[in-house]
PDB file of N, CA and C in Angstrom:
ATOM      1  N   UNK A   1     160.572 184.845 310.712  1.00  0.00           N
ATOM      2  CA  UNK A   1     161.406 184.444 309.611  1.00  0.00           C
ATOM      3  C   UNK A   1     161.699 182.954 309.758  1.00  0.00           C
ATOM      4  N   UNK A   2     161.463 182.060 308.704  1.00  0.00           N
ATOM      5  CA  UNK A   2     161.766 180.753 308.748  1.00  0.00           C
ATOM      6  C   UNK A   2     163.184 180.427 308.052  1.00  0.00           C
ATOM      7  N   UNK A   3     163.962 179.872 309.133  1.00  0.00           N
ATOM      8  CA  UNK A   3     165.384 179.590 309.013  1.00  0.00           C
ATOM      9  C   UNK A   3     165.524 177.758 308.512  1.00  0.00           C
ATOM     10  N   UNK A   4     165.913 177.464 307.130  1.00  0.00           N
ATOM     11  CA  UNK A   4     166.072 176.050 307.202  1.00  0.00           C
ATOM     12  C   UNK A   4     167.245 175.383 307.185  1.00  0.00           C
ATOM     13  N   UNK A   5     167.800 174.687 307.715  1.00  0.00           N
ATOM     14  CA  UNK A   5     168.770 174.221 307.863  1.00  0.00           C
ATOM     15  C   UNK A   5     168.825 172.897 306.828  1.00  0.00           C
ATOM     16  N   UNK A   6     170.167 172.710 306.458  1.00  0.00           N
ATOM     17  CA  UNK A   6     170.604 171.702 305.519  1.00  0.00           C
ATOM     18  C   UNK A   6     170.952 170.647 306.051  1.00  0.00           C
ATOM     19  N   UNK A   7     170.287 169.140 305.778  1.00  0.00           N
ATOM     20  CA  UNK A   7     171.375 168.491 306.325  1.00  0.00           C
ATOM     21  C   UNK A   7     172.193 168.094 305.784  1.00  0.00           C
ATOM     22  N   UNK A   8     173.091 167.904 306.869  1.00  0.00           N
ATOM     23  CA  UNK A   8     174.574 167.465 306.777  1.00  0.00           C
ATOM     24  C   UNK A   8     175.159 165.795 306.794  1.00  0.00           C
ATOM     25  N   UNK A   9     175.578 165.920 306.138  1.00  0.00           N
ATOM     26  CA  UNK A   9     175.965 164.167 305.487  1.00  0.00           C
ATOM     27  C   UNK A   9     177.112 164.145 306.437  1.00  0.00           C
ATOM     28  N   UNK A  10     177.249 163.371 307.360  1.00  0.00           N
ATOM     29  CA  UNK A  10     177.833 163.071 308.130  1.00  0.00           C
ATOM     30  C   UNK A  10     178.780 161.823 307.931  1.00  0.00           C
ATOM     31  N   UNK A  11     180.224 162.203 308.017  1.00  0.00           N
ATOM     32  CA  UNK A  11     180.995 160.609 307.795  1.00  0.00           C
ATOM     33  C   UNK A  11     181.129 159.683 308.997  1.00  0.00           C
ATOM     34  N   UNK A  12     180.975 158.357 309.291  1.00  0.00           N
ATOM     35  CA  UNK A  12     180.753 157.300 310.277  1.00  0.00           C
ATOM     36  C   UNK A  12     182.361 157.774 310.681  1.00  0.00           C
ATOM     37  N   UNK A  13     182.563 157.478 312.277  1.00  0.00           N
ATOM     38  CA  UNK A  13     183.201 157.883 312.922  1.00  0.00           C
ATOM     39  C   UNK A  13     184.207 156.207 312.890  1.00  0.00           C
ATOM     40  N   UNK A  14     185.404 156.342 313.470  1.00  0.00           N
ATOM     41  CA  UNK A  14     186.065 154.876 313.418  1.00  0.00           C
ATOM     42  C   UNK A  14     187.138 155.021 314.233  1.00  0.00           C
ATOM     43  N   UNK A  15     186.727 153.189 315.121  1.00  0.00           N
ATOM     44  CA  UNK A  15     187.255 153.364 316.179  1.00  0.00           C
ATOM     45  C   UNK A  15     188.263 152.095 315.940  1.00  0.00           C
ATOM     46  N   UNK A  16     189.716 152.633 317.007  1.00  0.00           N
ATOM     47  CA  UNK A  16     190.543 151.637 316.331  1.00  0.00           C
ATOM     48  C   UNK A  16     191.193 150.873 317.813  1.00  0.00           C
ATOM     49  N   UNK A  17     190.965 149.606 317.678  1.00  0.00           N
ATOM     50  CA  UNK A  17     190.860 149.161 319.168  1.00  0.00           C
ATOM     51  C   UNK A  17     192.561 147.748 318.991  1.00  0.00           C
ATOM     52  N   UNK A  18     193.200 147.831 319.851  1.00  0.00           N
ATOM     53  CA  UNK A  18     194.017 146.783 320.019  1.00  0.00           C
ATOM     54  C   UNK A  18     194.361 145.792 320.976  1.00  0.00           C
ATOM     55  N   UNK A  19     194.384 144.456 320.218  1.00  0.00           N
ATOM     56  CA  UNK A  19     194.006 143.782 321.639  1.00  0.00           C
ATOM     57  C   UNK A  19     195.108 142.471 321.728  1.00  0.00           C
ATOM     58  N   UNK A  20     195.925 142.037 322.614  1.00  0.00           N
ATOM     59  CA  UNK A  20     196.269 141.433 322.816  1.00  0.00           C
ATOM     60  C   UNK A  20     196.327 139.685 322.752  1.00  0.00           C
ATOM     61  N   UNK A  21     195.309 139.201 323.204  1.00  0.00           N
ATOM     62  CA  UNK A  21     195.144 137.692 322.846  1.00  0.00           C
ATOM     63  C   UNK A  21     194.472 137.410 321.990  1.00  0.00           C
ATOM     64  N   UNK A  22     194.698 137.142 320.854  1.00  0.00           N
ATOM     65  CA  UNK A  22     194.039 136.945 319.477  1.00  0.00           C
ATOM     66  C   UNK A  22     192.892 135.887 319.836  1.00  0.00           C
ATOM     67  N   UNK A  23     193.180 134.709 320.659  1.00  0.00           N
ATOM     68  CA  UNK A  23     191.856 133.711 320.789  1.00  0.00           C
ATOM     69  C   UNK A  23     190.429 134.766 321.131  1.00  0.00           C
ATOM     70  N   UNK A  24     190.534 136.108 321.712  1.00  0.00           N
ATOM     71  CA  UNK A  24     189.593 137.237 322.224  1.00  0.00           C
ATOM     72  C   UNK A  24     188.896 137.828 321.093  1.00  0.00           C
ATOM     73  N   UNK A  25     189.420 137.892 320.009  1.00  0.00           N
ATOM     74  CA  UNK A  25     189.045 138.492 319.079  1.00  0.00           C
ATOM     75  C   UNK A  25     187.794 138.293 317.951  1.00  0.00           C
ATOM     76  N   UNK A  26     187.186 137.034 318.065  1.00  0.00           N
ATOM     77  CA  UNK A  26     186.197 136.608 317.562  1.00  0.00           C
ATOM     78  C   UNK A  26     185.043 137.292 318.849  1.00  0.00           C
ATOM     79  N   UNK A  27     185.439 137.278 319.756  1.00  0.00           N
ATOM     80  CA  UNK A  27     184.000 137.532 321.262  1.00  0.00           C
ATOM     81  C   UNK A  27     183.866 138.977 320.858  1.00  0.00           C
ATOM     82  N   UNK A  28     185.125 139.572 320.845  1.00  0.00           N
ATOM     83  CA  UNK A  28     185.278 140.956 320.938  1.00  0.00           C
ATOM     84  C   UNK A  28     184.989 142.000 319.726  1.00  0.00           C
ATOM     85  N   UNK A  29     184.494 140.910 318.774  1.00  0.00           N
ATOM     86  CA  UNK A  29     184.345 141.652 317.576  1.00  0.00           C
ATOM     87  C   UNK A  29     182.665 141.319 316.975  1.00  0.00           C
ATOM     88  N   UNK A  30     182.230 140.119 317.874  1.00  0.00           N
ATOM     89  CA  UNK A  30     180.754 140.346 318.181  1.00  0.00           C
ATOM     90  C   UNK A  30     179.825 140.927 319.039  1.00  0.00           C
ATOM     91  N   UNK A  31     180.896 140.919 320.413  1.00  0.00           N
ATOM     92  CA  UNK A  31     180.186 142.172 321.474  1.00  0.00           C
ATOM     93  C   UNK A  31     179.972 143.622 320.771  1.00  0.00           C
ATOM     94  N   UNK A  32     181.324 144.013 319.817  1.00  0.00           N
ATOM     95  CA  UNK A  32     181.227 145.618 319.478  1.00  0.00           C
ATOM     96  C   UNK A  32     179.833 145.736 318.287  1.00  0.00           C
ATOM     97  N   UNK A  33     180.186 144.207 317.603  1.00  0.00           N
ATOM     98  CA  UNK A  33     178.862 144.280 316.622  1.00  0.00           C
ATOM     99  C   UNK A  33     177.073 144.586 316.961  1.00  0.00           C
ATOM    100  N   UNK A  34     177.082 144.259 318.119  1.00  0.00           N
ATOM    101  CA  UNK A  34     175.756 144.154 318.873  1.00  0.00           C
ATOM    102  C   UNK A  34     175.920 145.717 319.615  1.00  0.00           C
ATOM    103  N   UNK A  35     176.269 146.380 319.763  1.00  0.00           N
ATOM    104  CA  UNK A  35     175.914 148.086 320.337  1.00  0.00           C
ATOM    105  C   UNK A  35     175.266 148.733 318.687  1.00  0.00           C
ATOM    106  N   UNK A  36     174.114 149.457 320.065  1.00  0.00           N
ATOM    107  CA  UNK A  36     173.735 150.362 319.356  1.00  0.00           C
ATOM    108  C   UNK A  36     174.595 151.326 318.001  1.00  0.00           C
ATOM    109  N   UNK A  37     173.841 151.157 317.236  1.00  0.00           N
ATOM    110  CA  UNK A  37     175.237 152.481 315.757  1.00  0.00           C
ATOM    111  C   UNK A  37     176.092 151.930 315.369  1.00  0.00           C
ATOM    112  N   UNK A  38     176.731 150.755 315.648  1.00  0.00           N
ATOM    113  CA  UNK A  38     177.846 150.504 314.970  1.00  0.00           C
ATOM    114  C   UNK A  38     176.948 149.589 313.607  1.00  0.00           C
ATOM    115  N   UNK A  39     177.985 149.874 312.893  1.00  0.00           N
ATOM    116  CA  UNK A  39     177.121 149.469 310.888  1.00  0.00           C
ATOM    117  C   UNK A  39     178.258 148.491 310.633  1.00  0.00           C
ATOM    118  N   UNK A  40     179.487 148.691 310.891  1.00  0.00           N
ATOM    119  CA  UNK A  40     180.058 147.559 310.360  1.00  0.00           C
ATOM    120  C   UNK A  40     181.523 147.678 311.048  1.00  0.00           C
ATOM    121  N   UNK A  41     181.882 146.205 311.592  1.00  0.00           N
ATOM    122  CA  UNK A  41     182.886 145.777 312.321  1.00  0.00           C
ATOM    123  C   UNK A  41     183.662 144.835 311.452  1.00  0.00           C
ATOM    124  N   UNK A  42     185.008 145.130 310.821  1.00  0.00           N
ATOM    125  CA  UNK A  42     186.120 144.677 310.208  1.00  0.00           C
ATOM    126  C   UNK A  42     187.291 144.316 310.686  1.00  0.00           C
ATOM    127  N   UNK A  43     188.275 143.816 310.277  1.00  0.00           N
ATOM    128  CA  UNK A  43     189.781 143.562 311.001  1.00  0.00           C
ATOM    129  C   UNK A  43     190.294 143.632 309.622  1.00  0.00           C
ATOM    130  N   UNK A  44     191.265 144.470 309.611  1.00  0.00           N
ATOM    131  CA  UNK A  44     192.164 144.365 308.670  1.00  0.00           C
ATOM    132  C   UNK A  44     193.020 142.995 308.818  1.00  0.00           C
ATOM    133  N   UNK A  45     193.292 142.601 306.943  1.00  0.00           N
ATOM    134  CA  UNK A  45     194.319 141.695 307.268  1.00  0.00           C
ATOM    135  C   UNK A  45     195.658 141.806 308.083  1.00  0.00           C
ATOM    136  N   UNK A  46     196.213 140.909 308.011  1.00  0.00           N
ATOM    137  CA  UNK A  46     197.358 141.253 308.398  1.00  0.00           C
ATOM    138  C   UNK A  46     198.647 140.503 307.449  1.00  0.00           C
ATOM    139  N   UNK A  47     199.621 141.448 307.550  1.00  0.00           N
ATOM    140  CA  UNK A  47     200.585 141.286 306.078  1.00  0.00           C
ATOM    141  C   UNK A  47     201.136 139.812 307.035  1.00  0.00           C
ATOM    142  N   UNK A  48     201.147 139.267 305.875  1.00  0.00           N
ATOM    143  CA  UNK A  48     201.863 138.066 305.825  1.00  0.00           C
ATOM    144  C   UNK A  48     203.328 138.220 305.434  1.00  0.00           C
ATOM    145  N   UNK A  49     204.322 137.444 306.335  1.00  0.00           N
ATOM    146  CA  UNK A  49     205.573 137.884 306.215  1.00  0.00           C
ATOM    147  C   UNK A  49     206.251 136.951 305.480  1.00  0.00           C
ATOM    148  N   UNK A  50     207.328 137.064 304.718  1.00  0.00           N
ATOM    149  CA  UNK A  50     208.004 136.311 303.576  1.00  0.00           C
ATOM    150  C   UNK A  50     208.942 135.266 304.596  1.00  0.00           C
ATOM    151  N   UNK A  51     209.452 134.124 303.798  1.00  0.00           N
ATOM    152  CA  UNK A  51     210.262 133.377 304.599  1.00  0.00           C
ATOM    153  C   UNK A  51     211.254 134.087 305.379  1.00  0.00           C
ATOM    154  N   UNK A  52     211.936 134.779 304.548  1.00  0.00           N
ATOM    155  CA  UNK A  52     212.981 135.403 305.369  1.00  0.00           C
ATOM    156  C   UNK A  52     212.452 136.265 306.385  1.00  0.00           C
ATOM    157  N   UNK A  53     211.568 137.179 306.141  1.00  0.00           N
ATOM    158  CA  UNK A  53     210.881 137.788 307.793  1.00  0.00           C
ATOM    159  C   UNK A  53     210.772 137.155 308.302  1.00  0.00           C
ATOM    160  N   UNK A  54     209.997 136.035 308.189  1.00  0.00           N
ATOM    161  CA  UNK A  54     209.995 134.931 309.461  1.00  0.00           C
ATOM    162  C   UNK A  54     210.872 134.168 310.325  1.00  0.00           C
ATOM    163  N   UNK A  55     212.199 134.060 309.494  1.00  0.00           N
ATOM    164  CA  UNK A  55     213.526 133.779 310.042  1.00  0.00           C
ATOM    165  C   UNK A  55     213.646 134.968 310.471  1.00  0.00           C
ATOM    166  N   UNK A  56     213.645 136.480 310.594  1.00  0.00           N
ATOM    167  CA  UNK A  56     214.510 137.300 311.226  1.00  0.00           C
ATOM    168  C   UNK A  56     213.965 137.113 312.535  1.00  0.00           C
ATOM    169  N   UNK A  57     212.190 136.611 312.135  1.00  0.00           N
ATOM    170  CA  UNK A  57     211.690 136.965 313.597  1.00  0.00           C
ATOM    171  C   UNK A  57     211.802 136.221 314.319  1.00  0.00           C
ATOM    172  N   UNK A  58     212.113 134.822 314.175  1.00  0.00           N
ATOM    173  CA  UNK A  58     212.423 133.963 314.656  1.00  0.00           C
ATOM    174  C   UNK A  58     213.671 134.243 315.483  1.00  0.00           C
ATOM    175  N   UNK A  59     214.880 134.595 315.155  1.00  0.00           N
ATOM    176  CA  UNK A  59     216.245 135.114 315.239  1.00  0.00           C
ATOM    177  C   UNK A  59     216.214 135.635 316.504  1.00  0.00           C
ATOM    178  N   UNK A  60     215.372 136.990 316.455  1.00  0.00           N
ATOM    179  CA  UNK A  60     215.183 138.154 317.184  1.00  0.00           C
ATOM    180  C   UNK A  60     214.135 137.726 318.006  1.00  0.00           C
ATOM    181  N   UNK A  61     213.263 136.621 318.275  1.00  0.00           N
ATOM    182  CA  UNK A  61     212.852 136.392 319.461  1.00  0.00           C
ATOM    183  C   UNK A  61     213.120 134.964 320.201  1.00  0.00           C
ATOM    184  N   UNK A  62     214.358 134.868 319.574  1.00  0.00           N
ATOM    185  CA  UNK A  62     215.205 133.888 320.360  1.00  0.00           C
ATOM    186  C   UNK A  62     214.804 131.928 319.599  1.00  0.00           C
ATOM    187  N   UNK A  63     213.809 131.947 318.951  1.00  0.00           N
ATOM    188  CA  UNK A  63     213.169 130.770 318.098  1.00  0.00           C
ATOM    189  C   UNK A  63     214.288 129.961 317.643  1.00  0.00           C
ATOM    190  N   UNK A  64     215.242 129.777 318.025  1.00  0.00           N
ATOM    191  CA  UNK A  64     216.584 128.850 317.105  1.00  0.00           C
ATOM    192  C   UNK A  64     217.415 127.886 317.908  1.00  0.00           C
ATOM    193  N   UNK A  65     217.603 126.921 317.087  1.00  0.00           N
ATOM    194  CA  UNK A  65     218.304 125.621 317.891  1.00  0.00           C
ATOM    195  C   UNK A  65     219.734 125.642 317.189  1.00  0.00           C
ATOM    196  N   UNK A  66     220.766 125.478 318.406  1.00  0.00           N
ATOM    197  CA  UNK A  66     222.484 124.950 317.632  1.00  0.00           C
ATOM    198  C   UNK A  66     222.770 123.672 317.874  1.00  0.00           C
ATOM    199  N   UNK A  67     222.960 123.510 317.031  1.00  0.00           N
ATOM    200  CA  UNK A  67     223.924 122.119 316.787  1.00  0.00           C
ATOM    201  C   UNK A  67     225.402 121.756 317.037  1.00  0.00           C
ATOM    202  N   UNK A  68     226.100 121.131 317.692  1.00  0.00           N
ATOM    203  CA  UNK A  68     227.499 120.955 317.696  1.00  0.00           C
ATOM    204  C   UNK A  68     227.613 120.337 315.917  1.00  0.00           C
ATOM    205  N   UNK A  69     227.241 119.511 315.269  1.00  0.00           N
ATOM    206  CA  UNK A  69     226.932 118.748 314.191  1.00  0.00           C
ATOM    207  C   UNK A  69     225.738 118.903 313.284  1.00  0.00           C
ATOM    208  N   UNK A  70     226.184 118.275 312.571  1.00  0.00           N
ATOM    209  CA  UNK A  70     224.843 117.980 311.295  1.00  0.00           C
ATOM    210  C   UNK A  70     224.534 116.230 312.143  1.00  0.00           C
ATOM    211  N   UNK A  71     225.239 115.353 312.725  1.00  0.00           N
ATOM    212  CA  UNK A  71     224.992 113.791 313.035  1.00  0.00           C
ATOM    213  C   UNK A  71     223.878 114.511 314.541  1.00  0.00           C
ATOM    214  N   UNK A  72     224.182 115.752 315.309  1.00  0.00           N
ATOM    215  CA  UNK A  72     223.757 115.881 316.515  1.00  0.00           C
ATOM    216  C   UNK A  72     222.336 116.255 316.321  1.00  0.00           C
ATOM    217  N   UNK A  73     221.741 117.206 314.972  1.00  0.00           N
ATOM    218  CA  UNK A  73     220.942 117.692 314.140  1.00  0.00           C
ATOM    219  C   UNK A  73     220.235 116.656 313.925  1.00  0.00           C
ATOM    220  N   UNK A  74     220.508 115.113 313.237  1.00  0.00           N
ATOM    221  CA  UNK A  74     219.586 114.062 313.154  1.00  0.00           C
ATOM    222  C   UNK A  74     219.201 113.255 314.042  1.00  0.00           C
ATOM    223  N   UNK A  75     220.027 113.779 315.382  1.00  0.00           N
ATOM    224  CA  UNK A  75     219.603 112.318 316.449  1.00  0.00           C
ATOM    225  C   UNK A  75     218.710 113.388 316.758  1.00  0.00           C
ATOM    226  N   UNK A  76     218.535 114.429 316.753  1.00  0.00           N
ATOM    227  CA  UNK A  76     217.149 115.307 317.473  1.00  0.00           C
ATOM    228  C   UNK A  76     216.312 115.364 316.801  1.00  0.00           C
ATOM    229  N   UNK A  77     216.112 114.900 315.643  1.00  0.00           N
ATOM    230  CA  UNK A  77     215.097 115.130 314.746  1.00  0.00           C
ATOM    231  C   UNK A  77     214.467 113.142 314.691  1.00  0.00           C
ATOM    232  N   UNK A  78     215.342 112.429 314.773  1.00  0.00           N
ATOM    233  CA  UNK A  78     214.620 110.997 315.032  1.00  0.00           C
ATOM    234  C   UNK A  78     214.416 110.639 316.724  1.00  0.00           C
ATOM    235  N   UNK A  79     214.890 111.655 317.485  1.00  0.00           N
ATOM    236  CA  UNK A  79     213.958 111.071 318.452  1.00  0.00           C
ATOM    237  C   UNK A  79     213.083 111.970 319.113  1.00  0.00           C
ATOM    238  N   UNK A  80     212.707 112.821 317.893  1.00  0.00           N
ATOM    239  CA  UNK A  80     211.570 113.496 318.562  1.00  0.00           C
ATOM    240  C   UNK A  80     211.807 114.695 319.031  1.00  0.00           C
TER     241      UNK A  80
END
């Protein structure tokens, strides 16, 4: 008895990798390109954050200068 089998459409498998030093990420995204099977290597964007996110994050990872003054504010800004 001849048994035929169907093939099966298979969906590409996806691998989700995270990496720490962004300068790595151009090497690391041409090494994965060059193995065998892989069809296509992407990076999602990444959301761009509004002014105010950027002040919170700033806030919350310590990014902020005080001033005794607004006069103490300009001598740091004219000398650099």
């Amino acid at each position: 008895m001849n048994t035929m089998t169907m093939p099966t459409t298979m969906r590409p498998s996806t691998l989700s990798v995270e990496i720490e030093d962004e300068s790595m990420i151009r090497d690391i995204k041409k090494a994965i390109s060059m193995v065998r099977g892989v069809t296509k290597v992407r990076m999602p964007r990444r959301k761009r954050l509004t002014g105010y996110e950027q002040a919170r994050l700033d806030v919350e990872e310590g990014r902020i200068c005080s001033y005794d003054s607004l006069d103490d504010f300009i001598k740091e800004i004219e000398n650099g």
